[in-house]
N, C-alpha and C. Protein backbone atom coordinates (compact mmCIF):
# COMPACT_ATOMS: atom_id res chain seq x y z
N UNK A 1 0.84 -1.17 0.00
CA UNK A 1 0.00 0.00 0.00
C UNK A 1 0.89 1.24 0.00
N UNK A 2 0.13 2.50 -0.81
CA UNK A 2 1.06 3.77 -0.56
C UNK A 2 0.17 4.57 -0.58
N UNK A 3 0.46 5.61 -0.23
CA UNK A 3 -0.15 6.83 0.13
C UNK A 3 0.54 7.86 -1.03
N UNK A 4 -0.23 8.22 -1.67
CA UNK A 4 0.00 9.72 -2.95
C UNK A 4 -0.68 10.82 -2.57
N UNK A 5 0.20 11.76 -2.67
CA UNK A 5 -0.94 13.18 -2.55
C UNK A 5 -2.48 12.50 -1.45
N UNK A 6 -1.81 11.90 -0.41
CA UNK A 6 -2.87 11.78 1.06
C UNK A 6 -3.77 10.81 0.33
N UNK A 7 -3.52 10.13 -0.61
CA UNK A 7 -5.13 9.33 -0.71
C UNK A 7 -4.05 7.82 -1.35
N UNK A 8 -5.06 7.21 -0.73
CA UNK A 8 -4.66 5.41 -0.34
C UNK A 8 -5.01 4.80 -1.49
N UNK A 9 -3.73 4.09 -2.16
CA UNK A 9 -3.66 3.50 -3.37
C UNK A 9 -3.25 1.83 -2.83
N UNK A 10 -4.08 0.86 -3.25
CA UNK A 10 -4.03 -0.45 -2.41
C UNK A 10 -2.66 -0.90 -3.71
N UNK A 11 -2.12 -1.82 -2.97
CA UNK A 11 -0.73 -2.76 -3.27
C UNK A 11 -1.97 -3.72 -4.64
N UNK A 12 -0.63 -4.26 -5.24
CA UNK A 12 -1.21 -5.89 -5.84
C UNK A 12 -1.49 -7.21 -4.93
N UNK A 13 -2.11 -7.20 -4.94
CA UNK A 13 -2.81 -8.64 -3.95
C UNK A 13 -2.17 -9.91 -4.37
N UNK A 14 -1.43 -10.66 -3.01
CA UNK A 14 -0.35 -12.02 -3.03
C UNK A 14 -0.92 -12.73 -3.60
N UNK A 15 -0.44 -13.77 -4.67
CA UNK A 15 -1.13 -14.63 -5.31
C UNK A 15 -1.23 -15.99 -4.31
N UNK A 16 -2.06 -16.55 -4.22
CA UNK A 16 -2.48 -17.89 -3.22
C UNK A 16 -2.82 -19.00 -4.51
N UNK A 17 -2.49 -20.31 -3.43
CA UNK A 17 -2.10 -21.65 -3.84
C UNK A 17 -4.37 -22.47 -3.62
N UNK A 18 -4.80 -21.29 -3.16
CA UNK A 18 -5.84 -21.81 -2.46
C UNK A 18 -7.14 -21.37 -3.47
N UNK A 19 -7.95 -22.23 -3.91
CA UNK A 19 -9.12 -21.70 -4.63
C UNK A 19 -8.97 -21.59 -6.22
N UNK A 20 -9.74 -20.76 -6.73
CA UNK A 20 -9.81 -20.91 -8.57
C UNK A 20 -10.08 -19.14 -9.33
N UNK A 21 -9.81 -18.76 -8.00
CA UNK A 21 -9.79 -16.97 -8.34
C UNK A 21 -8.75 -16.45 -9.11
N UNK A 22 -8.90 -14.77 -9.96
CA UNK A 22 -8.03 -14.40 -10.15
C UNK A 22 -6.40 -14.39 -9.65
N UNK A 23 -6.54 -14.67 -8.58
CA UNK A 23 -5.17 -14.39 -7.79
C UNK A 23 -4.45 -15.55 -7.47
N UNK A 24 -5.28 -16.90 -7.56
CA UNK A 24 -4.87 -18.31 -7.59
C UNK A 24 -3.24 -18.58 -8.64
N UNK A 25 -2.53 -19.09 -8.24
CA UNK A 25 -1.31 -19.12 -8.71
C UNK A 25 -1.52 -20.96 -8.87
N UNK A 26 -1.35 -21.26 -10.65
CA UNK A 26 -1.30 -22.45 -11.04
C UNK A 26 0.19 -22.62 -11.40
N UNK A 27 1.04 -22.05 -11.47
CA UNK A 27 2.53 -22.71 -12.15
C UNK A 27 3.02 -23.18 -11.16
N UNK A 28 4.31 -23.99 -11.65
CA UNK A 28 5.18 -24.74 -10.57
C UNK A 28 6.16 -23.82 -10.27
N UNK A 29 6.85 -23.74 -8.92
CA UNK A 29 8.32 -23.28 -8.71
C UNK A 29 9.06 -24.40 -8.26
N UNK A 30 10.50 -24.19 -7.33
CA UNK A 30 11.06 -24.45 -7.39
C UNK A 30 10.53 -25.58 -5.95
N UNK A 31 9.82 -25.28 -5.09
CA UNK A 31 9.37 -25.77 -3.85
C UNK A 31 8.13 -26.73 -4.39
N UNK A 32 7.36 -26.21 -5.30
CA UNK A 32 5.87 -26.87 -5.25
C UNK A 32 5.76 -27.22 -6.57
N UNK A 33 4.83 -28.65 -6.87
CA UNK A 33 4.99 -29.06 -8.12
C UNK A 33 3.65 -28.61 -9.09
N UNK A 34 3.37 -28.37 -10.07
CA UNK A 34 2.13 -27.77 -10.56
C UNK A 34 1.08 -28.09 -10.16
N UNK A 35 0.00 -27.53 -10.25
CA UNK A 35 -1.11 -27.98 -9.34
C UNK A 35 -1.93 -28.85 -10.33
N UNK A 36 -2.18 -29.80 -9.72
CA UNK A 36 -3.27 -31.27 -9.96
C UNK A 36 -4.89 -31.27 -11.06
N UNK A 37 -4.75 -31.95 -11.63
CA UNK A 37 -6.19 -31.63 -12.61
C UNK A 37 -7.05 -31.81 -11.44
N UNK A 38 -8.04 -31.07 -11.57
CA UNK A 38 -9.65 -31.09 -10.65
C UNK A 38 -10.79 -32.18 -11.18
N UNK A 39 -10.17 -33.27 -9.88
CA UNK A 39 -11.20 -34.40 -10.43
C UNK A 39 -12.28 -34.48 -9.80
N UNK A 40 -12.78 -33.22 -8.88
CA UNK A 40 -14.31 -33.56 -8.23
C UNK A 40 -13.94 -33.32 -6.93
N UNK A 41 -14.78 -32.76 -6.19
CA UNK A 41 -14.42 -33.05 -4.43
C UNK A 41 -15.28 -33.89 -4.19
N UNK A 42 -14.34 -35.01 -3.45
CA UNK A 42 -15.33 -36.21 -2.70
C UNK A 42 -15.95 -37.38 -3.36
N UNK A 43 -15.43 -37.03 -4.93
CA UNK A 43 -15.85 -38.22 -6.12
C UNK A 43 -14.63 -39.43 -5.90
N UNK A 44 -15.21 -40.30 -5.88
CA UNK A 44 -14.28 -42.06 -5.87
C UNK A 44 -13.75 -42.53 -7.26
N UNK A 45 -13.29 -43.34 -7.40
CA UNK A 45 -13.06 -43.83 -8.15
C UNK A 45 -13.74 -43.76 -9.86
N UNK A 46 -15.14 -44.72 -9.20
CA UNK A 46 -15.87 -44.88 -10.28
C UNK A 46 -16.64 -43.50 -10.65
N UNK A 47 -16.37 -42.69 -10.04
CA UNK A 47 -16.86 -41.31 -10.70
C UNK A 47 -15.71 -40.63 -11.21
N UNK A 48 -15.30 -40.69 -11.59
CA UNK A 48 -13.96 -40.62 -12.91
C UNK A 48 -14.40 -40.23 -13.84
N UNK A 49 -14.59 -41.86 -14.46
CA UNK A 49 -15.24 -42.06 -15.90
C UNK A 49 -16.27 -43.27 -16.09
N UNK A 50 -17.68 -42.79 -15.32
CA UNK A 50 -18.67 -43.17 -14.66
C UNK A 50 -19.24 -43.59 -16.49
N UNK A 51 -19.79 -42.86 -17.61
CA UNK A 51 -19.86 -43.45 -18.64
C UNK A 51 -19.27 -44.67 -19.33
N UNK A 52 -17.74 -44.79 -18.72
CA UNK A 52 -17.45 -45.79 -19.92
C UNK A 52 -17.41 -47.00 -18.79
N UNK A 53 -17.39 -46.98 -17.43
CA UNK A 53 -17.54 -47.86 -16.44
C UNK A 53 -19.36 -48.22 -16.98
N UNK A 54 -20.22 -47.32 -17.29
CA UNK A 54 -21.67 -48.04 -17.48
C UNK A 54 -21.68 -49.06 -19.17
N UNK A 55 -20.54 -48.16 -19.50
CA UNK A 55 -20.55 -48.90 -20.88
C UNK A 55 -20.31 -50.48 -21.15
N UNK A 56 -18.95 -50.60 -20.31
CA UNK A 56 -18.31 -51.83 -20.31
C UNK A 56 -19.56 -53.01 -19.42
N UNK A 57 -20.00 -52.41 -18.33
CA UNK A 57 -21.06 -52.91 -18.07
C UNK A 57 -22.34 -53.31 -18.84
N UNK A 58 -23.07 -52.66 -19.46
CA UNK A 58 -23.83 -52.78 -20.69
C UNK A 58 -23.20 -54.06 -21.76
N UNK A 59 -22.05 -53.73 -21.97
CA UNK A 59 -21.11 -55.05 -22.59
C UNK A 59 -21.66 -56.05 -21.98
N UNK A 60 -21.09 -56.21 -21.07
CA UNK A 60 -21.28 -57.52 -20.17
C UNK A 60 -22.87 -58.20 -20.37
N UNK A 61 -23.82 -57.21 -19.57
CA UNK A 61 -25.24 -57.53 -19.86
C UNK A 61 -25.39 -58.49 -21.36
N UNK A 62 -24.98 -57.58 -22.42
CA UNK A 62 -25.31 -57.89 -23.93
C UNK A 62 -25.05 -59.16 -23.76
N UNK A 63 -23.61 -59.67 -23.64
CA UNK A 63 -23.07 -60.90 -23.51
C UNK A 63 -23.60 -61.95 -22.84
N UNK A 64 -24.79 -61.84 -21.80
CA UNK A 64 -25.30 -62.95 -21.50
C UNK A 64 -26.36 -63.30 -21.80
N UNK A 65 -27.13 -62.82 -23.25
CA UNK A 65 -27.96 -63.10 -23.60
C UNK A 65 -27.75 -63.79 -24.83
N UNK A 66 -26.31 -63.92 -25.03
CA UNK A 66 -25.90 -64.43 -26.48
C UNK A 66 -25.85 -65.99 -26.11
N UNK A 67 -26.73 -66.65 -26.68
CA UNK A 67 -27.01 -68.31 -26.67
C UNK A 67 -25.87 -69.37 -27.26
N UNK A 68 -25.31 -69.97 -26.07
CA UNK A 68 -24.07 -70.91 -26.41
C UNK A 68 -24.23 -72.30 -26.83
N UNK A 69 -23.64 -73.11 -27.53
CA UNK A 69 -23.87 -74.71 -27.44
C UNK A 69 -23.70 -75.09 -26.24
N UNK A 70 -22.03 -74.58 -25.69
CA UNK A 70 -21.91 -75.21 -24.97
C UNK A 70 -23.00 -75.04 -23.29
N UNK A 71 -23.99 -74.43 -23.67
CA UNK A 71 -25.31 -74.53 -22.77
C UNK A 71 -26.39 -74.35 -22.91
N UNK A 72 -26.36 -75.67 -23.93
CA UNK A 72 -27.23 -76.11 -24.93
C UNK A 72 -28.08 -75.44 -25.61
N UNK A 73 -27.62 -74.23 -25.86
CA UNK A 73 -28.25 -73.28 -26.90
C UNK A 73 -29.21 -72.50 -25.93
N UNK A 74 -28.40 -72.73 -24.69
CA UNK A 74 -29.27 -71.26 -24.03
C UNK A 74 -28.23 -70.20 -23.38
N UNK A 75 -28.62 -68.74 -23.60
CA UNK A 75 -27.93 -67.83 -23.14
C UNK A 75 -27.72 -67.70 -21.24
N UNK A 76 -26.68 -67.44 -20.96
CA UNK A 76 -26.48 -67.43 -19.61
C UNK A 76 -27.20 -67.10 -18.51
N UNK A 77 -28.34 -66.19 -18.93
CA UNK A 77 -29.10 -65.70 -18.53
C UNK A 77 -30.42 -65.21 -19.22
N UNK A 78 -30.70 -66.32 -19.48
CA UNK A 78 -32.53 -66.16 -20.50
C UNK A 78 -33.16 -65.20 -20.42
N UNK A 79 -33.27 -64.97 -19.95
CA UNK A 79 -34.28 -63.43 -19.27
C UNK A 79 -33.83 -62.29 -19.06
N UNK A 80 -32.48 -62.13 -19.57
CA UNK A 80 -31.99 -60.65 -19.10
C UNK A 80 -32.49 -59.64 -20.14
N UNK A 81 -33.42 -60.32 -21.59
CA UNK A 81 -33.63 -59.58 -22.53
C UNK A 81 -34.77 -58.93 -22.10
N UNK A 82 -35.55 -59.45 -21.05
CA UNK A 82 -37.08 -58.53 -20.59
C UNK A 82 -36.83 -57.69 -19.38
N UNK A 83 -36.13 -57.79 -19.32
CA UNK A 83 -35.58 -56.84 -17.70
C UNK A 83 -35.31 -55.15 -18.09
N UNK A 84 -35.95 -54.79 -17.17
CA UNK A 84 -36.00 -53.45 -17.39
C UNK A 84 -34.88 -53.34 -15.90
N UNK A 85 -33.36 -52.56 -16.62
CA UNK A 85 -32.48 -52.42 -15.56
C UNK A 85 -31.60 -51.03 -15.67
N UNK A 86 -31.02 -50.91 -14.32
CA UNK A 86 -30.14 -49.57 -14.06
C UNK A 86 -28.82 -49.93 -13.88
N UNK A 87 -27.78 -49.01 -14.33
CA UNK A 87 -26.40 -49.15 -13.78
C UNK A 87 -26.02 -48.21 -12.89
N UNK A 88 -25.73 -48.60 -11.67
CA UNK A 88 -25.81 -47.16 -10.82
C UNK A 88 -24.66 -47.33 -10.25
N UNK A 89 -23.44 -46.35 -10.35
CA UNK A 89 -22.12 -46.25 -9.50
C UNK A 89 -21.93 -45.54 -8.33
N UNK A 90 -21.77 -46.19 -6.95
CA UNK A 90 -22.30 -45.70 -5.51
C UNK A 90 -21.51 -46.66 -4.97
N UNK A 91 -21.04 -46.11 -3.94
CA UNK A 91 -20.36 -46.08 -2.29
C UNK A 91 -21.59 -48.07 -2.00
N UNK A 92 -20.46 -48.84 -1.68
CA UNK A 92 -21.54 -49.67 -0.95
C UNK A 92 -22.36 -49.22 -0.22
N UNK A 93 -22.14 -48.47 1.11
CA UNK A 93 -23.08 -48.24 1.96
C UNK A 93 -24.17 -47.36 1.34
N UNK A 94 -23.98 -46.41 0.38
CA UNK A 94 -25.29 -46.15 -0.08
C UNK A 94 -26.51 -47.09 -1.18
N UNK A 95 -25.85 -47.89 -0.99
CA UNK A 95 -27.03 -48.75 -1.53
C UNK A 95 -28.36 -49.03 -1.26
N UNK A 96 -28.76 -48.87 -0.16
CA UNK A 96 -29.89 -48.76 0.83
C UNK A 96 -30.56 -47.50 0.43
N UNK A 97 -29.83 -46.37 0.28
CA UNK A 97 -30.82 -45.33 -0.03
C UNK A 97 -31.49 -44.94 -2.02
N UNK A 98 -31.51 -46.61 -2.39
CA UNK A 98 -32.03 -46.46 -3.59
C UNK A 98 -33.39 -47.71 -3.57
N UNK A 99 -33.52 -48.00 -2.36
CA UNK A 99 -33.93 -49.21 -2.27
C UNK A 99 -35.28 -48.36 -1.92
N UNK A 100 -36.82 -48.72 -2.26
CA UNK A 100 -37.00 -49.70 -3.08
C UNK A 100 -37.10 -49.23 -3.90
N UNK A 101 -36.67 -50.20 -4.92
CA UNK A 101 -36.26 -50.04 -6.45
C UNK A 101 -37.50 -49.33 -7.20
N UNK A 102 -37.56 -48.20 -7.80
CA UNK A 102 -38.60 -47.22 -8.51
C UNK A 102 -38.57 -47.55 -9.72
N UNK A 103 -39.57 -48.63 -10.42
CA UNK A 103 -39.92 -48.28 -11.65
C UNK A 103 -38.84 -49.09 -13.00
N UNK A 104 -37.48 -50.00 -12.03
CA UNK A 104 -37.08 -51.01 -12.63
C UNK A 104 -36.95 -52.39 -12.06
N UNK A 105 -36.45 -53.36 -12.77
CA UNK A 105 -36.73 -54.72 -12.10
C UNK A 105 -35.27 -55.20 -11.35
N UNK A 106 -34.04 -54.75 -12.18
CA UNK A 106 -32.91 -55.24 -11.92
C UNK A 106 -31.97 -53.91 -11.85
N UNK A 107 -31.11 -53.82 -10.56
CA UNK A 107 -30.15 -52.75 -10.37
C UNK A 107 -28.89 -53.20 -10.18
N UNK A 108 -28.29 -53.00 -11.02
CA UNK A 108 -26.83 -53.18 -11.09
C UNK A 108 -25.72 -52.38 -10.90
N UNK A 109 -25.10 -52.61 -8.85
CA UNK A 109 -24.28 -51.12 -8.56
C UNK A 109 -22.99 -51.41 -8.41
N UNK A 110 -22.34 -50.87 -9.46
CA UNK A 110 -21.06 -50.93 -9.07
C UNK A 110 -20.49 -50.23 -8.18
N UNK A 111 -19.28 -50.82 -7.16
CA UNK A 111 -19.05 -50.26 -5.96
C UNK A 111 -17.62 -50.41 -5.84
N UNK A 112 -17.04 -49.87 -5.27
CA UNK A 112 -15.70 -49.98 -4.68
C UNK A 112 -14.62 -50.94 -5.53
N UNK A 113 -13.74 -50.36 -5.96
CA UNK A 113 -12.41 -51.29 -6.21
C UNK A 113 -12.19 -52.46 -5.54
N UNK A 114 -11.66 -51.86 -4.18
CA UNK A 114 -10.90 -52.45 -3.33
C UNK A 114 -11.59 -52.85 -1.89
N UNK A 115 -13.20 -53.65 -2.17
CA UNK A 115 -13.54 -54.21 -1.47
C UNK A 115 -13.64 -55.38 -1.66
N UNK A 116 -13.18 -56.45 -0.39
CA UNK A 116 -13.19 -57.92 -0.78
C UNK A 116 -14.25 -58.86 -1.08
N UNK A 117 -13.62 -60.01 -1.34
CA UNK A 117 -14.91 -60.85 -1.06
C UNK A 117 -15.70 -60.95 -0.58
N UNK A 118 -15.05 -61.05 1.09
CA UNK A 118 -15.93 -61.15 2.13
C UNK A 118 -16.80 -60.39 2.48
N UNK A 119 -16.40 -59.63 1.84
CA UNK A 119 -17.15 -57.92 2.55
C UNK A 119 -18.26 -57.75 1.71
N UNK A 120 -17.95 -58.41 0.33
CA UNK A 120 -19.24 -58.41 -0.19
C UNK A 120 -20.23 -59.40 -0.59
N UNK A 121 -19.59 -60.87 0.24
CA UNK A 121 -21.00 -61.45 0.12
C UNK A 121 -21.40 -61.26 1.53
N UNK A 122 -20.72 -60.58 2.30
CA UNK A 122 -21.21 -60.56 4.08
C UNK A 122 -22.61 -59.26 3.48
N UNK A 123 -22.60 -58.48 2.84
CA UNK A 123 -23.23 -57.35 2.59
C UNK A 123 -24.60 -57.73 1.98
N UNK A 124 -24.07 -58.78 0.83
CA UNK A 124 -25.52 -58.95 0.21
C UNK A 124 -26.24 -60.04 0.93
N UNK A 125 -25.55 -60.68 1.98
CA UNK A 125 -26.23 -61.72 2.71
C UNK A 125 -27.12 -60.93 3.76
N UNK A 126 -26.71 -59.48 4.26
CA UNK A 126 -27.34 -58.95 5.26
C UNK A 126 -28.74 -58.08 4.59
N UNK A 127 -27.93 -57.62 3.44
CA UNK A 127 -29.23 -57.12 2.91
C UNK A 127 -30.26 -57.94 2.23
N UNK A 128 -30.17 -59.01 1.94
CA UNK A 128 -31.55 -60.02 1.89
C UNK A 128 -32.26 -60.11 3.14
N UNK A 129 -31.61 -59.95 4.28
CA UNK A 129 -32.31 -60.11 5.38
C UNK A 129 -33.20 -59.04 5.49
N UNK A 130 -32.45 -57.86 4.97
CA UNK A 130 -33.36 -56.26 5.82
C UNK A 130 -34.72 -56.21 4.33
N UNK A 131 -34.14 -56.49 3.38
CA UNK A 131 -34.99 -56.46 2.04
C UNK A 131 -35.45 -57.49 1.51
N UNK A 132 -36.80 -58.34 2.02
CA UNK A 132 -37.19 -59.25 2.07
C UNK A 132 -37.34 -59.75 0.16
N UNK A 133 -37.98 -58.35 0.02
CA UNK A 133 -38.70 -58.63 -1.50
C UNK A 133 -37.96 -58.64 -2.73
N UNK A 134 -36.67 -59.01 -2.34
CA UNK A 134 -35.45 -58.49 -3.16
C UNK A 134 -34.35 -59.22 -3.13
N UNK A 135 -33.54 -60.05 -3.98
CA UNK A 135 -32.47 -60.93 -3.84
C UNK A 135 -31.53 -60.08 -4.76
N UNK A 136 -30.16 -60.03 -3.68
CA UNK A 136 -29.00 -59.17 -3.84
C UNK A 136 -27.63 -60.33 -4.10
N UNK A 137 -27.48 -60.10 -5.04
CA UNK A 137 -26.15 -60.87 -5.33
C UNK A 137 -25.09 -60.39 -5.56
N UNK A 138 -23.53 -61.08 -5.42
CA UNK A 138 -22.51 -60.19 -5.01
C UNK A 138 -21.75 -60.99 -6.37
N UNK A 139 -21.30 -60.04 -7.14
CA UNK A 139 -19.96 -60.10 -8.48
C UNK A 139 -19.08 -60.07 -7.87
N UNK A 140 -17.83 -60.34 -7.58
CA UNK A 140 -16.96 -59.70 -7.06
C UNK A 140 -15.86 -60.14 -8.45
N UNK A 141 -14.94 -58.98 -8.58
CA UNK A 141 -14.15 -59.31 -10.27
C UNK A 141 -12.59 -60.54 -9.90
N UNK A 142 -12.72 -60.64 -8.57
CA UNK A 142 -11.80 -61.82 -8.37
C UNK A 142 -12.60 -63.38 -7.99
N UNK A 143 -13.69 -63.15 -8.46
CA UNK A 143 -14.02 -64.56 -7.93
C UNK A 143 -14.72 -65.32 -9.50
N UNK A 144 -14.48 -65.56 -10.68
CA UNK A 144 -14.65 -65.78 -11.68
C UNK A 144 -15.75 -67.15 -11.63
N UNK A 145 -16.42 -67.16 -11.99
CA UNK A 145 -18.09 -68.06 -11.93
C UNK A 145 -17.98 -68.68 -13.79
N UNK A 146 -17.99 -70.07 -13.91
CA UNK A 146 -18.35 -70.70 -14.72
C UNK A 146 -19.42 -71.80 -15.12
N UNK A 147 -20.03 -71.77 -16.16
CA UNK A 147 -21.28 -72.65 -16.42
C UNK A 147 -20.69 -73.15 -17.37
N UNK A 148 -20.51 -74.19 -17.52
CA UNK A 148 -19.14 -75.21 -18.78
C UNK A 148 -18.40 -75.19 -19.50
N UNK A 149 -17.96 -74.30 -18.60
CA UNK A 149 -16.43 -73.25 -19.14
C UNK A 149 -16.48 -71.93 -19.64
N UNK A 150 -18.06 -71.59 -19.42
CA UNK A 150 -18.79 -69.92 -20.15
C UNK A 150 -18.04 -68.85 -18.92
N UNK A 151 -17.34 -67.78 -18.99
CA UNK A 151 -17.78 -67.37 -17.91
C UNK A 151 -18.60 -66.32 -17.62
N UNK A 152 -19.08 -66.33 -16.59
CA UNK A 152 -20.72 -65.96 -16.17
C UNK A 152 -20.53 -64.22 -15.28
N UNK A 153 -19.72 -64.40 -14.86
CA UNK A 153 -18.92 -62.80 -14.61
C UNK A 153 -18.49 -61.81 -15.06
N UNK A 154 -19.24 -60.59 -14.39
CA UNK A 154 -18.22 -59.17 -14.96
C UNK A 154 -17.16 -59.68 -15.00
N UNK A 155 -16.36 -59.75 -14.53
CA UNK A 155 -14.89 -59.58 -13.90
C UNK A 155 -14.06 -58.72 -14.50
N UNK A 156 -14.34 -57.50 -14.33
CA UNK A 156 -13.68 -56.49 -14.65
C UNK A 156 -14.13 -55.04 -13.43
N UNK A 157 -15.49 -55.12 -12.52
CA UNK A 157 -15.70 -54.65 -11.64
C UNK A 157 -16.55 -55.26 -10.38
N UNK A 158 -16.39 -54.70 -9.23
CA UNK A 158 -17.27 -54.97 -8.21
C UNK A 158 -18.58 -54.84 -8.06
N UNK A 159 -19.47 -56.03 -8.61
CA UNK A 159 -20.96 -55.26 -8.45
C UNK A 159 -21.90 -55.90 -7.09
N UNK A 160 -23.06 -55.32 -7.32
CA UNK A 160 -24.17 -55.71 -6.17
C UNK A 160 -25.18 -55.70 -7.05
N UNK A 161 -25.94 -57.40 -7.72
CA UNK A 161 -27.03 -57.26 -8.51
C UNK A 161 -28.40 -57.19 -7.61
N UNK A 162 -28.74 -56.42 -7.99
CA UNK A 162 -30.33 -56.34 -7.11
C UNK A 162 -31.67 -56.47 -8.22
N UNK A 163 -32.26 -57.67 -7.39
CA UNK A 163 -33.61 -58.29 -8.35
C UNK A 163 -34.90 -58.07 -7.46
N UNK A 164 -36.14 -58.28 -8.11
CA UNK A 164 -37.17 -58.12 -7.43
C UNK A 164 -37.11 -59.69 -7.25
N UNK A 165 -37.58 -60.59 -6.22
CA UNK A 165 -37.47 -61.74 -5.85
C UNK A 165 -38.36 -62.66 -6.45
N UNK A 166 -39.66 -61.88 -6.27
CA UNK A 166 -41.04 -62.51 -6.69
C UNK A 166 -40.77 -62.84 -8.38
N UNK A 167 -40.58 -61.89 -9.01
CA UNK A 167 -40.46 -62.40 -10.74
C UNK A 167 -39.16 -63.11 -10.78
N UNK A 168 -37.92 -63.19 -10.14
CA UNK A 168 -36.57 -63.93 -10.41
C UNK A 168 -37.04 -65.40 -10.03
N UNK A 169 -38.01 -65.57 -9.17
CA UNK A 169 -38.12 -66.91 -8.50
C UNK A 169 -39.29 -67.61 -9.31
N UNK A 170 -40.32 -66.79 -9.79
CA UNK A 170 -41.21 -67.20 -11.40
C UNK A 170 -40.25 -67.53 -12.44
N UNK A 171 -39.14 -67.15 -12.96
CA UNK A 171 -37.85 -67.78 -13.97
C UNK A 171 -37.50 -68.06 -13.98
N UNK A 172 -37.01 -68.65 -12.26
CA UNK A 172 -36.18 -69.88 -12.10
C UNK A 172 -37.03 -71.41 -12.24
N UNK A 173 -38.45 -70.91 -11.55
CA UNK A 173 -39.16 -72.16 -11.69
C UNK A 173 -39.64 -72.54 -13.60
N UNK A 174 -39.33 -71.57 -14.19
CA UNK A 174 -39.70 -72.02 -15.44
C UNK A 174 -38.16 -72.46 -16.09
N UNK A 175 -37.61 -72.11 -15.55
CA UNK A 175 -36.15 -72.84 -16.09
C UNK A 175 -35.51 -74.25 -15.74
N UNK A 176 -36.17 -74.96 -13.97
CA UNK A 176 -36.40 -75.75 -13.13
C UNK A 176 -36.84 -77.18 -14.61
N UNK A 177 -37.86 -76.59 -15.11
CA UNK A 177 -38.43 -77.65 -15.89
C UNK A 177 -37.55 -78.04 -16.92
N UNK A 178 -36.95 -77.08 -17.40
CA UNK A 178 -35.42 -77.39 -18.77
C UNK A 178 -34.50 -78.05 -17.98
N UNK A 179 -33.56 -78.27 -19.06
CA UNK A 179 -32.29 -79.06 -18.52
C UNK A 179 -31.42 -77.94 -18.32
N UNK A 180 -31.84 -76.27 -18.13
CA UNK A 180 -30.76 -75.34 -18.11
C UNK A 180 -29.76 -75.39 -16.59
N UNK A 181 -30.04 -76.01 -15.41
CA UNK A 181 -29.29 -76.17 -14.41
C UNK A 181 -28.58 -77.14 -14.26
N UNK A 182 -29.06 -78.04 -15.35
CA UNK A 182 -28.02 -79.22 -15.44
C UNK A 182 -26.26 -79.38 -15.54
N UNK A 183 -26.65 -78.14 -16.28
CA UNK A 183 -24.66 -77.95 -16.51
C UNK A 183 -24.03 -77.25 -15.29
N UNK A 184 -24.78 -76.31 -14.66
CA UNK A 184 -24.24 -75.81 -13.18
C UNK A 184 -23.59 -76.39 -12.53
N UNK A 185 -22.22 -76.40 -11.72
CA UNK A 185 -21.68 -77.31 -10.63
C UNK A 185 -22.74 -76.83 -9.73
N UNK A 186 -22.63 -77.81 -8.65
CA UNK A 186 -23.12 -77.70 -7.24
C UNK A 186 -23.14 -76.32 -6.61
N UNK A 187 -21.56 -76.41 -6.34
CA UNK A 187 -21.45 -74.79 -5.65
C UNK A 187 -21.75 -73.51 -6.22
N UNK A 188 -21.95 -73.48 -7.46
CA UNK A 188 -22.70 -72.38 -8.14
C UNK A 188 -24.11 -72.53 -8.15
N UNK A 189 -24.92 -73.47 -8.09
CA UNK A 189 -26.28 -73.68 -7.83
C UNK A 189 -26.71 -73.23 -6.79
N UNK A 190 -25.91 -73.72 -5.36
CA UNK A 190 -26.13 -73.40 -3.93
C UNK A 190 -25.86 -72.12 -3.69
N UNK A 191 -24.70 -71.34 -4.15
CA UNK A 191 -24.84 -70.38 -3.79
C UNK A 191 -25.49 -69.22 -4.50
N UNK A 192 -26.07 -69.16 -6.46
CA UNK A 192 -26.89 -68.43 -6.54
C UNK A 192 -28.46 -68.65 -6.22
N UNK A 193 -29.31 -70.20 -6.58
CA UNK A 193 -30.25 -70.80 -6.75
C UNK A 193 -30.86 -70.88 -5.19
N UNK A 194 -30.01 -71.56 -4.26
CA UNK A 194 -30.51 -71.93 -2.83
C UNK A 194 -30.39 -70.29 -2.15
């Protein structure tokens, strides 16, 4: 600040490391390294590049409706062509606040990188309990699921499939009558079917 002929002429104002204002200082010196692209405050992972994460997903879907020999000319999932479904990328724990499902049949949320196994069939085992009308199943992209050598998995992310129970359990009993569970091992039967 200076003073001219008695009247107060303000200084240039310090440039700061803080905020997106005029006075914000983006170059590097010799102490500090350039400042960081702005990827969101408080966005995770999958809010990045939340489009091409729904895309590759969508992939996947497509893919299990494509009908194999090797299961006997039925697609992995018969019914995924009438399903009216969402891809929604969310925090596990917010999963609950989409529940109950508005106006689709099947929700498909991808969640967390770097949550385990355990953590996520402990999750969808608890939430069948609290959400009676609704069977929650856990993808996890390290645990790879095969039907006679098809495989039956994203495995490329962590999901949480959420179904309405009442129509999944009408398609299983019409599938019950085919030979489509025949090729299933055991432990894939028990743990999606039982």
């Amino acid at each position: 600040m200076a003073y001219k002929s008695g009247s107060y002429v303000p200084g240039n104002p310090k440039l700061t490391r803080q905020g997106d204002g005029k006075n914000t200082k983006y170059s590097s010196s010799s102490r500090n390294n350039a400042r960081k692209k702005y990827r969101g405050q408080g966005k995770g992972w999958f809010m990045v590049d939340e489009s091409s994460i729904k895309k590759k997903v969508r992939n996947w879907i497509s893919s299990l409706m494509v009908s194999h020999q090797k299961l006997n000319n039925f697609s992995i999932c018969p019914y995924a062509h009438t399903a009216k479904y969402d891809i929604i990328c969310c925090k596990i724990n917010k999963i609950s606040d989409f529940m109950p499902l508005n106006g689709i049949e099947v929700a498909i949320f991808v969640v967390s990188d770097n949550i385990t196994l355990d953590e996520l069939i402990n999750f969808c085992e608890k939430m069948n309990k609290i959400h009676k009308n609704y069977i929650f199943l856990d993808d996890h992209k390290d645990d790879p699921t095969f039907i006679n050598e098809i495989q039956t998995n994203c495995g490329e992310f962590n999901l949480v499939i959420v179904q309405e129970k009442q129509k999944l359990l009408k398609f299983r009993e019409k599938l019950h009558k085919t030979d489509y569970y025949k090729l299933w091992s055991e432990e894939m039967y028990y743990k999606i079917v039982k």
